[in-house]
PDB file of N, CA and C in Angstrom:
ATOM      1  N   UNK A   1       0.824  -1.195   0.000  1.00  0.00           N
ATOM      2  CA  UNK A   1       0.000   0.000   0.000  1.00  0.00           C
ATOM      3  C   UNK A   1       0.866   1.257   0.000  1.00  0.00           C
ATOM      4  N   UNK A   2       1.922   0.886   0.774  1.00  0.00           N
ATOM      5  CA  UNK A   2       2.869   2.927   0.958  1.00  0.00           C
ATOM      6  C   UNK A   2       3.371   2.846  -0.551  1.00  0.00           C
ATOM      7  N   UNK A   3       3.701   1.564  -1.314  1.00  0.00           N
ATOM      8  CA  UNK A   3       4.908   1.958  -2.406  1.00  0.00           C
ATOM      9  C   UNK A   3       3.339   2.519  -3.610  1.00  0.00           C
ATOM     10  N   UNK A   4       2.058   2.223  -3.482  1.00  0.00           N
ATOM     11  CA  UNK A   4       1.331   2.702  -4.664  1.00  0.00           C
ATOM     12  C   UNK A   4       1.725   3.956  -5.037  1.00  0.00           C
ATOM     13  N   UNK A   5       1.802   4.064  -6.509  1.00  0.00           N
ATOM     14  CA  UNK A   5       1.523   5.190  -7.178  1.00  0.00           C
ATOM     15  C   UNK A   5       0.738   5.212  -8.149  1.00  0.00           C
ATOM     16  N   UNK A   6       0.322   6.611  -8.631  1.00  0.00           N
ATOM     17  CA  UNK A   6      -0.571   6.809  -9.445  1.00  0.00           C
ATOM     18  C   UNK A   6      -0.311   6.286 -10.809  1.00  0.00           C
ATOM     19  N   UNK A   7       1.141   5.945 -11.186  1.00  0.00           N
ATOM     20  CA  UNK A   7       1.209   4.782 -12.396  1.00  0.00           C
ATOM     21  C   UNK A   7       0.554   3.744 -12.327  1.00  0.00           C
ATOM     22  N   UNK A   8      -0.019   2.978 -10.661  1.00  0.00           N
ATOM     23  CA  UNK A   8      -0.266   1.792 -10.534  1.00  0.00           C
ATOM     24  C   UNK A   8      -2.071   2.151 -11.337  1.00  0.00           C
ATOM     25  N   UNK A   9      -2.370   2.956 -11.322  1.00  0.00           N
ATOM     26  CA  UNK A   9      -3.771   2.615 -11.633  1.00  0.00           C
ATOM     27  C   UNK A   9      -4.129   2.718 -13.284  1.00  0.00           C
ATOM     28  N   UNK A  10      -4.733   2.204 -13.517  1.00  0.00           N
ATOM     29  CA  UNK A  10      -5.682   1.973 -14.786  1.00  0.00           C
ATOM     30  C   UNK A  10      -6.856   2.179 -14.888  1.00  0.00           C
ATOM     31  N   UNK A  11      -7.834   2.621 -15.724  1.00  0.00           N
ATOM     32  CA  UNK A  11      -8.678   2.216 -16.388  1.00  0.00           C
ATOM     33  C   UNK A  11      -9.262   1.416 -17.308  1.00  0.00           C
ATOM     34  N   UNK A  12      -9.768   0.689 -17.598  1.00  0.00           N
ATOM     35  CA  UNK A  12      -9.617  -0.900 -18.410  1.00  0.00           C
ATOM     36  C   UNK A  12     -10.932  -0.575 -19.333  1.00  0.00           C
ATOM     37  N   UNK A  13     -11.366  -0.657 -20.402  1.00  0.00           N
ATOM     38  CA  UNK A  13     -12.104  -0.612 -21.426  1.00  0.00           C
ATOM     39  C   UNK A  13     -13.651  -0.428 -20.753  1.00  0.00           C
ATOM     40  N   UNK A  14     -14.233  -1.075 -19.951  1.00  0.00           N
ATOM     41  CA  UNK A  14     -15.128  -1.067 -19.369  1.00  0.00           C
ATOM     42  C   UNK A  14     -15.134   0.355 -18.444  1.00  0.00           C
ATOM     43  N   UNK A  15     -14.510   1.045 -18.364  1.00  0.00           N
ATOM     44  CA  UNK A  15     -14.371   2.288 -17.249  1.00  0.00           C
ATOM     45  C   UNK A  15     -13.804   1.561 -16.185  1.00  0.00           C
ATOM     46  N   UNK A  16     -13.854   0.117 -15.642  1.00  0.00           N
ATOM     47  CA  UNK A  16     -13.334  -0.003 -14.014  1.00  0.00           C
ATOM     48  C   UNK A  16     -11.599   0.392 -13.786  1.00  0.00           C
ATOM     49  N   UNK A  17     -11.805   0.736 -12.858  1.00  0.00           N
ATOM     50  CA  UNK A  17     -10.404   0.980 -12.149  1.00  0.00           C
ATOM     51  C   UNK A  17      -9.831   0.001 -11.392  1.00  0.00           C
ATOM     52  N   UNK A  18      -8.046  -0.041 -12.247  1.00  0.00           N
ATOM     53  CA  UNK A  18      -7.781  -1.406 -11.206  1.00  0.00           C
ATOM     54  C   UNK A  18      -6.479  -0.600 -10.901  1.00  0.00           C
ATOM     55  N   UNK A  19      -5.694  -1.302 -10.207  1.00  0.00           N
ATOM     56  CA  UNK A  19      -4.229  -1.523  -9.612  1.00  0.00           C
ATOM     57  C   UNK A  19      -3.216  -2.687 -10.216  1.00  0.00           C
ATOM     58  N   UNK A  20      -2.548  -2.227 -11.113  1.00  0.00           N
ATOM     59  CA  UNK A  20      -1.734  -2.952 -11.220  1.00  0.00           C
ATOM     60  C   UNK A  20      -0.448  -2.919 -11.116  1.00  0.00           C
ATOM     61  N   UNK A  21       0.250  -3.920 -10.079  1.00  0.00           N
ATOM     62  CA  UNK A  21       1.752  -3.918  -9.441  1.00  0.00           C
ATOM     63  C   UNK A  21       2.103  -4.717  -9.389  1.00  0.00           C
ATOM     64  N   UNK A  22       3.457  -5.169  -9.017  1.00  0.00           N
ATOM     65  CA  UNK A  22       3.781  -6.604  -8.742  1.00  0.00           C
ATOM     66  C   UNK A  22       3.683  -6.833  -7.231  1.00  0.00           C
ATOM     67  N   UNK A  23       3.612  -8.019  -6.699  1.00  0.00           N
ATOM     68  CA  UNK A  23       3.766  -8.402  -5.425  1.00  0.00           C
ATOM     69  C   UNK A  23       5.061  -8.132  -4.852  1.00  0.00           C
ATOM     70  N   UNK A  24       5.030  -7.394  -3.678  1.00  0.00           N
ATOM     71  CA  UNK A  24       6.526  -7.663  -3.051  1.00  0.00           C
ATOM     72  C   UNK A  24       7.049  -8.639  -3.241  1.00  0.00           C
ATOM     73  N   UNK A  25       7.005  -9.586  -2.516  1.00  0.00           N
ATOM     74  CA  UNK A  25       7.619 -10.123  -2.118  1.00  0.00           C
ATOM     75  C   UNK A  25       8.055 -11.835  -2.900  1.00  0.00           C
ATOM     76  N   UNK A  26       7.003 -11.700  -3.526  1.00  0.00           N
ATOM     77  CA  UNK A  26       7.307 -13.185  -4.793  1.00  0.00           C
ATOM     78  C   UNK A  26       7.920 -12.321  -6.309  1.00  0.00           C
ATOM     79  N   UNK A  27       7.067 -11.014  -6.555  1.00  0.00           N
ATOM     80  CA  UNK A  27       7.611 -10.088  -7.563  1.00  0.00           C
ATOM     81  C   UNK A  27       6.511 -10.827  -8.973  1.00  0.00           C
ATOM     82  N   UNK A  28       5.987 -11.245  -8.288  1.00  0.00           N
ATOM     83  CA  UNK A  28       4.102 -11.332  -9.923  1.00  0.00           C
ATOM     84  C   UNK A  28       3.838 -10.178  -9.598  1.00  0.00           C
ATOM     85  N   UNK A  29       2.660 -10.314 -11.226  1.00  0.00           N
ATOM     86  CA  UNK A  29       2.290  -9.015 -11.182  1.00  0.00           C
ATOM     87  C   UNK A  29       0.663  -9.545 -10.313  1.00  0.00           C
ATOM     88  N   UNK A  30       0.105  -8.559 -10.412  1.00  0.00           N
ATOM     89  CA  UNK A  30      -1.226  -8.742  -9.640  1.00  0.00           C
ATOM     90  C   UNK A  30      -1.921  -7.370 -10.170  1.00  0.00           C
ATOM     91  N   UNK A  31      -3.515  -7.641 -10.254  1.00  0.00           N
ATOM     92  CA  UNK A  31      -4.138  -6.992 -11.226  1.00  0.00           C
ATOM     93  C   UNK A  31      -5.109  -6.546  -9.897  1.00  0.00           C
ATOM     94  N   UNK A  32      -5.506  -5.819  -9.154  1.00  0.00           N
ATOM     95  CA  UNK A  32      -6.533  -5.812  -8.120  1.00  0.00           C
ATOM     96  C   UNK A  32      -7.527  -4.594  -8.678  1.00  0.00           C
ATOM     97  N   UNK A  33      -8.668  -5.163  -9.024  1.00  0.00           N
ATOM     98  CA  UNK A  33     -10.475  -4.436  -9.456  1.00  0.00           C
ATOM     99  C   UNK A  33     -10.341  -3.526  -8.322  1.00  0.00           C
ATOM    100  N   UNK A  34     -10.863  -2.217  -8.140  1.00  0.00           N
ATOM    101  CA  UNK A  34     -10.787  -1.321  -7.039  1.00  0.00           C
ATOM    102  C   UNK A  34     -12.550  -1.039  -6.768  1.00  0.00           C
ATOM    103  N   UNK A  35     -12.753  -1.238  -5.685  1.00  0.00           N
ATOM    104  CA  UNK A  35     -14.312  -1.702  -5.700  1.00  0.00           C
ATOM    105  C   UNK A  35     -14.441   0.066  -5.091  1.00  0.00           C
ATOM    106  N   UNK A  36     -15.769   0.570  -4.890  1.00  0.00           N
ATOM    107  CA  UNK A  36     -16.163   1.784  -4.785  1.00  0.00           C
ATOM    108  C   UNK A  36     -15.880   2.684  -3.217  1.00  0.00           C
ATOM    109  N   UNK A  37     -15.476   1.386  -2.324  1.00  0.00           N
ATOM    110  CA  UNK A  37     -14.947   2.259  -1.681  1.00  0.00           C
ATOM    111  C   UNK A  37     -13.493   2.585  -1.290  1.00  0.00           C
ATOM    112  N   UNK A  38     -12.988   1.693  -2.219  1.00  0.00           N
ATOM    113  CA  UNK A  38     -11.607   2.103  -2.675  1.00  0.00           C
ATOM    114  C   UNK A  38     -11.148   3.124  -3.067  1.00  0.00           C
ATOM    115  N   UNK A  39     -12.048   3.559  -4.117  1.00  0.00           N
ATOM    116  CA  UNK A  39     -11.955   4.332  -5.017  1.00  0.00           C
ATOM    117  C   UNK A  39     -11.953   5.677  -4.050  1.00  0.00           C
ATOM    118  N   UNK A  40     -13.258   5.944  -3.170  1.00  0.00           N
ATOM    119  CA  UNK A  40     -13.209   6.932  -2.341  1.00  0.00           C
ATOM    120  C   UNK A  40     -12.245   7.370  -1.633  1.00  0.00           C
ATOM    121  N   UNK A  41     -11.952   6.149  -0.901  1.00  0.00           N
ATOM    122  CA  UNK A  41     -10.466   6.147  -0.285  1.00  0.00           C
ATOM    123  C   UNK A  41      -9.182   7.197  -0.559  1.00  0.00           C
ATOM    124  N   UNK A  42      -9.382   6.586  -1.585  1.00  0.00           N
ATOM    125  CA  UNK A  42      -7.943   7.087  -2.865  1.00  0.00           C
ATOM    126  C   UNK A  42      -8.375   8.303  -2.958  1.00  0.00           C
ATOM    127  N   UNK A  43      -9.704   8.684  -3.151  1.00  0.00           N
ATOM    128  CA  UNK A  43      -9.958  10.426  -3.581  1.00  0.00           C
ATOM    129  C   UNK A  43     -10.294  10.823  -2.544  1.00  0.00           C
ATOM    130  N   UNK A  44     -10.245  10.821  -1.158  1.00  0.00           N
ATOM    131  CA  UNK A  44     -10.035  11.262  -0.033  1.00  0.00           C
ATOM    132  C   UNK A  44      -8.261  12.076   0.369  1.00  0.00           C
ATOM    133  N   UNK A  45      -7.837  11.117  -0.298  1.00  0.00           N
ATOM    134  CA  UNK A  45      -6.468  11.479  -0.122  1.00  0.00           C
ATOM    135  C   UNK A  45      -5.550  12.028  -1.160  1.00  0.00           C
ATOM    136  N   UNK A  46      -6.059  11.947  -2.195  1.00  0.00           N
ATOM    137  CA  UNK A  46      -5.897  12.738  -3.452  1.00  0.00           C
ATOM    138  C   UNK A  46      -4.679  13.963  -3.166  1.00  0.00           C
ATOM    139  N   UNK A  47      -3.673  13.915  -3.503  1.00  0.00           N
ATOM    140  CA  UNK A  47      -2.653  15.067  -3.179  1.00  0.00           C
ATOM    141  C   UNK A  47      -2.124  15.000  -2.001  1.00  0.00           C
ATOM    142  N   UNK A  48      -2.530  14.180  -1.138  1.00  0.00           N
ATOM    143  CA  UNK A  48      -1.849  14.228   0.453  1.00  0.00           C
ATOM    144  C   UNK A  48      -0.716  13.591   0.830  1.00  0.00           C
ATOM    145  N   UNK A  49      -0.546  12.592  -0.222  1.00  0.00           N
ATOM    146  CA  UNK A  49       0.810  12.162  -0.337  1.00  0.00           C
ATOM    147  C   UNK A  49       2.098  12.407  -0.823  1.00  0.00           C
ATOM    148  N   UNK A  50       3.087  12.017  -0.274  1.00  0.00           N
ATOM    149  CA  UNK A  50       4.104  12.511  -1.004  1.00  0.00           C
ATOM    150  C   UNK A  50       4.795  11.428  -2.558  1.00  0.00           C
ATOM    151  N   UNK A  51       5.632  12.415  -2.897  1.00  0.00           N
ATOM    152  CA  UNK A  51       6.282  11.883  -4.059  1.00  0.00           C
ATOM    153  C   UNK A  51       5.505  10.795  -5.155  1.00  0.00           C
ATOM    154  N   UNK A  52       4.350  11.462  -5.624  1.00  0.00           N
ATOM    155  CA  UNK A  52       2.828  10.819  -6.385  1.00  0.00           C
ATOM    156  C   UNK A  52       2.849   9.706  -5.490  1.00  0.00           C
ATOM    157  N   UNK A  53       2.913   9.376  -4.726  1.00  0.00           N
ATOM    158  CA  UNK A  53       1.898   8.032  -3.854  1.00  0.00           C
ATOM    159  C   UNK A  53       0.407   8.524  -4.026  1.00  0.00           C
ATOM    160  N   UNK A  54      -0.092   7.211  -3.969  1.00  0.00           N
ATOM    161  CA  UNK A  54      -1.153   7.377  -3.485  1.00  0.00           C
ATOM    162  C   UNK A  54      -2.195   6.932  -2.696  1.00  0.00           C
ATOM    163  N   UNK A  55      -1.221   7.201  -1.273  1.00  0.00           N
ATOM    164  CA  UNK A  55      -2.079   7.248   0.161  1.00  0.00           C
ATOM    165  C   UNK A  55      -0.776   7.687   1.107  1.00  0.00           C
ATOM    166  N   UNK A  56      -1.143   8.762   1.887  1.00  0.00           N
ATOM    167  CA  UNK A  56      -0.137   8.995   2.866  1.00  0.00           C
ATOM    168  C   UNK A  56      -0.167   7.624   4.179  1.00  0.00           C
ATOM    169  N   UNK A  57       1.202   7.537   3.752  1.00  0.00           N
ATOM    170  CA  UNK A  57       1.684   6.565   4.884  1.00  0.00           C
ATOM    171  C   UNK A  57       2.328   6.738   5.880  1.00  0.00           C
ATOM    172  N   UNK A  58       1.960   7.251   7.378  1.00  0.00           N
ATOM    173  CA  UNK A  58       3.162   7.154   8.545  1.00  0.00           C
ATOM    174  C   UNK A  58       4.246   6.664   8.457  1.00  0.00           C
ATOM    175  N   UNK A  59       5.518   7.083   8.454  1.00  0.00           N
ATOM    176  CA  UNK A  59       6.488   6.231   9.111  1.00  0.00           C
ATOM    177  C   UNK A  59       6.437   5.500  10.372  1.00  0.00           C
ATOM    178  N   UNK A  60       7.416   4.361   9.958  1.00  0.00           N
ATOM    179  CA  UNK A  60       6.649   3.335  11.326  1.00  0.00           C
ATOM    180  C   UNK A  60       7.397   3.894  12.707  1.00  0.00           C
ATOM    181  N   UNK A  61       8.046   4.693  12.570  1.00  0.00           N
ATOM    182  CA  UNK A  61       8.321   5.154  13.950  1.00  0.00           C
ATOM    183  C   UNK A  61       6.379   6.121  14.443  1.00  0.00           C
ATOM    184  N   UNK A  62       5.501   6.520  13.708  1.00  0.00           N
ATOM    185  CA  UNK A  62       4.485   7.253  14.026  1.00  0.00           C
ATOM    186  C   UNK A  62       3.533   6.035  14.275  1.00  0.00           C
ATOM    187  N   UNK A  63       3.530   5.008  13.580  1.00  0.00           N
ATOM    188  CA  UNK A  63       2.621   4.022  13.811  1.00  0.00           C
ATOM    189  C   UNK A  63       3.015   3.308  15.030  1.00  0.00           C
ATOM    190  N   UNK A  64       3.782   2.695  15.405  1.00  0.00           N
ATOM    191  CA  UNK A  64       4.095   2.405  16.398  1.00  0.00           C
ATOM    192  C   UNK A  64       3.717   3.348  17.781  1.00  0.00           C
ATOM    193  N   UNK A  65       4.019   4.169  18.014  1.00  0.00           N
ATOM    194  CA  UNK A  65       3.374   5.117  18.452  1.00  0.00           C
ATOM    195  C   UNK A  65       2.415   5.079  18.853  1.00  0.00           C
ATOM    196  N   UNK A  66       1.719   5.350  17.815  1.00  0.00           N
ATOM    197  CA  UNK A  66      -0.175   5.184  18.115  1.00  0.00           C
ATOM    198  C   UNK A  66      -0.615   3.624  18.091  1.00  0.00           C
ATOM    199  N   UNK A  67       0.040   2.702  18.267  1.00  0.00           N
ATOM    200  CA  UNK A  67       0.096   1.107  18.806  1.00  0.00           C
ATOM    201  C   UNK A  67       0.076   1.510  19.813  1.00  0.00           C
ATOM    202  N   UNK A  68       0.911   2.164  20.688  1.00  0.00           N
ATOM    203  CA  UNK A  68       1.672   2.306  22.179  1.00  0.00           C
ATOM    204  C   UNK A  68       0.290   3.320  22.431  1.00  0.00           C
ATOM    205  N   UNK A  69      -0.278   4.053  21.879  1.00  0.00           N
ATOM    206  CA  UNK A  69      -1.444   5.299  22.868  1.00  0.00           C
ATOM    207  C   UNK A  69      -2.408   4.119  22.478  1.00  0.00           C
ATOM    208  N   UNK A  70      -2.967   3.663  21.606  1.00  0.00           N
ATOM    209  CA  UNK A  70      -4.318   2.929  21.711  1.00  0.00           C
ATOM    210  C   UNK A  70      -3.732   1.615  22.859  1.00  0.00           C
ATOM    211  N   UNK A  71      -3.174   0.925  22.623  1.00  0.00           N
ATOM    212  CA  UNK A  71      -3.032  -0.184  23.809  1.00  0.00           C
ATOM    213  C   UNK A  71      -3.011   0.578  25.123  1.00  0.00           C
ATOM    214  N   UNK A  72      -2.610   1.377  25.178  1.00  0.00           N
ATOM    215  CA  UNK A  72      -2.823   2.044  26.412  1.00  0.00           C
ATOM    216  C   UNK A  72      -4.464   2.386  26.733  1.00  0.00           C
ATOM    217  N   UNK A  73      -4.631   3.192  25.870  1.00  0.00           N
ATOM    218  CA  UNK A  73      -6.785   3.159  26.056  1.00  0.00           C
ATOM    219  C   UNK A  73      -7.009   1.974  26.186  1.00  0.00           C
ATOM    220  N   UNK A  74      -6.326   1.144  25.576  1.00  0.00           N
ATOM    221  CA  UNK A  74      -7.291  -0.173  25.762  1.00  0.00           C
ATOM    222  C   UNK A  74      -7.179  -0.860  26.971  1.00  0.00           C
ATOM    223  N   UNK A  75      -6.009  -0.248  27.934  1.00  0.00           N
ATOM    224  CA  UNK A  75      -5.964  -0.487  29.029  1.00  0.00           C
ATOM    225  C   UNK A  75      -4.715  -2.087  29.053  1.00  0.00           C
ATOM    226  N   UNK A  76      -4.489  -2.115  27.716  1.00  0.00           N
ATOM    227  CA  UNK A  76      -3.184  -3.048  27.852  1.00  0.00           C
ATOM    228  C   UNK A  76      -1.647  -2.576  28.231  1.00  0.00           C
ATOM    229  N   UNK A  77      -1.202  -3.492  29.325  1.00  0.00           N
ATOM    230  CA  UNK A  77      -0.050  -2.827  30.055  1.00  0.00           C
ATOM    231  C   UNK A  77       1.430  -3.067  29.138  1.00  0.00           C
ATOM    232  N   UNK A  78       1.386  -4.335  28.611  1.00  0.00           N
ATOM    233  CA  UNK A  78       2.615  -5.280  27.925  1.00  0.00           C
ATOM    234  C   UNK A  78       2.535  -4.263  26.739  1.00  0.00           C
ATOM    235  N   UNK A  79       3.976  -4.813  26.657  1.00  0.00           N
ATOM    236  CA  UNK A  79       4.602  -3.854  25.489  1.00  0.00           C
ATOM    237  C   UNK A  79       4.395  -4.532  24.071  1.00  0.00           C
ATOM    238  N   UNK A  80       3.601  -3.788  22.803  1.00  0.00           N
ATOM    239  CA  UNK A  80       2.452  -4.291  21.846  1.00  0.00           C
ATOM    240  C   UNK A  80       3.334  -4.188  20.678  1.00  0.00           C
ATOM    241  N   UNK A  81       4.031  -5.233  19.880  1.00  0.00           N
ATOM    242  CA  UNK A  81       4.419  -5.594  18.759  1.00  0.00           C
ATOM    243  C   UNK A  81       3.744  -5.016  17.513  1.00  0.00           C
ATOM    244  N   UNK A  82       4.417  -4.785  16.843  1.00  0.00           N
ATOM    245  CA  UNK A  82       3.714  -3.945  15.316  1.00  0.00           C
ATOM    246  C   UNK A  82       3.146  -5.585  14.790  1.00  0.00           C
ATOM    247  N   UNK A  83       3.329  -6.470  15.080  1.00  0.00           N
ATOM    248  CA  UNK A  83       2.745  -7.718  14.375  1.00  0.00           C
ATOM    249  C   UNK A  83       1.179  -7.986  15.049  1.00  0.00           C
ATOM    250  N   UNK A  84       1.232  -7.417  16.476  1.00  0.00           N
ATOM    251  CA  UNK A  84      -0.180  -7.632  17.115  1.00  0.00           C
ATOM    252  C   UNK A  84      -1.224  -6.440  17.162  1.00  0.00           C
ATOM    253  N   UNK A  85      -0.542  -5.527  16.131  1.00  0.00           N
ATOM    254  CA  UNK A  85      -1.468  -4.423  15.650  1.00  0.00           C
ATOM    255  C   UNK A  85      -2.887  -4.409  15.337  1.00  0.00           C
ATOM    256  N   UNK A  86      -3.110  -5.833  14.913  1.00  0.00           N
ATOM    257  CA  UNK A  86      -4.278  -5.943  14.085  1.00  0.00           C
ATOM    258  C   UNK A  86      -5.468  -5.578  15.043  1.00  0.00           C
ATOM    259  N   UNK A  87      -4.948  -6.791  15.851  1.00  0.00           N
ATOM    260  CA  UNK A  87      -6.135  -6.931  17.169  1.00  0.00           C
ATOM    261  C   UNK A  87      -6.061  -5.666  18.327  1.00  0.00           C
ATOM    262  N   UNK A  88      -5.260  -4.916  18.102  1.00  0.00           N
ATOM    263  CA  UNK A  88      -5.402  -3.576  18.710  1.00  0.00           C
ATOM    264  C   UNK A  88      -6.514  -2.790  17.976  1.00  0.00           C
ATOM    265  N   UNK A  89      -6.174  -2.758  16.355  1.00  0.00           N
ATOM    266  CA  UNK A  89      -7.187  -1.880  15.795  1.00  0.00           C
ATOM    267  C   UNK A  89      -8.463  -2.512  16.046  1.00  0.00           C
ATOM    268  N   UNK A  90      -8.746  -3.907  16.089  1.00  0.00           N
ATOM    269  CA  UNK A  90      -9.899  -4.107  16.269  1.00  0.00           C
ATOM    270  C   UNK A  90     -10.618  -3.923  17.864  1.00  0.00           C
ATOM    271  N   UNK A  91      -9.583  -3.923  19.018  1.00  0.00           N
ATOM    272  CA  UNK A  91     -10.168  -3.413  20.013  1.00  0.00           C
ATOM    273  C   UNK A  91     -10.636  -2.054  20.000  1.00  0.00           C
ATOM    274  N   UNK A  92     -10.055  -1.690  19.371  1.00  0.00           N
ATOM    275  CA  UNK A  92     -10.160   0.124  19.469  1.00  0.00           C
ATOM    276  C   UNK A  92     -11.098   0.944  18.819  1.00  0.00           C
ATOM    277  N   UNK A  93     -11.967  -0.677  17.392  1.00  0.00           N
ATOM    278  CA  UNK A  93     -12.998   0.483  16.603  1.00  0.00           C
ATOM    279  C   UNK A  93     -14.199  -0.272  17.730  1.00  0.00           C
ATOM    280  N   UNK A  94     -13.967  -1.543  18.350  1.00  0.00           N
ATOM    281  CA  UNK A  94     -15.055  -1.497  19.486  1.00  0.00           C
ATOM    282  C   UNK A  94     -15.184  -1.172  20.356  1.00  0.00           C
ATOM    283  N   UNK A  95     -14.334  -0.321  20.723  1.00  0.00           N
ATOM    284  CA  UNK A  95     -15.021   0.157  22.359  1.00  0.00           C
ATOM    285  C   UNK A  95     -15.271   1.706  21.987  1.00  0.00           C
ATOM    286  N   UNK A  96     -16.063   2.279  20.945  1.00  0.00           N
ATOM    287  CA  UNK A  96     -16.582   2.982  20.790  1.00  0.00           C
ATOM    288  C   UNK A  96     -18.195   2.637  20.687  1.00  0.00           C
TER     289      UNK A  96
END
């Protein structure tokens, strides 16, 4: 998601909008349909990124970070791995 750029996108004969990049980490390409609230997404953030990306991405020194303030709301004491992030975000959109 941080390396997208606006080269990655297409329009394909039909009008849909896709993404096309290669995979990190095997290095295929991969073709991903951008469904509508993708699309919003992306035009939410439209210009907010740097160097044509397209989506501003924290550096992980900022994400981490806000790992360390939400586990804290969440009232978790242990010190929270960027790998156990997930289940932080998901504590955190429920206890609203």
């Amino acid at each position: 998601m941080a390396n997208l750029t606006k080269a990655n996108l297409r329009t394909s004969f039909d009008g849909h909008l896709w993404i096309d990049t290669n995979r990190q980490k095997t290095g295929i390409e991969t073709n991903i349909w951008l469904l509508d609230v993708a699309k919003h997404i992306i035009e939410k953030y439209d210009s907010m990124a740097e160097r044509n990306k397209l989506l501003p991405v924290s550096c992980y020194v900022n994400c981490k970070n806000s790992i360390k303030a939400i586990a804290k709301k969440c009232g978790i004491e242990k010190n929270v791995t960027w790998h156990q992030r997930r289940h932080l975000m998901y504590l955190s959109a429920n206890l609203s």
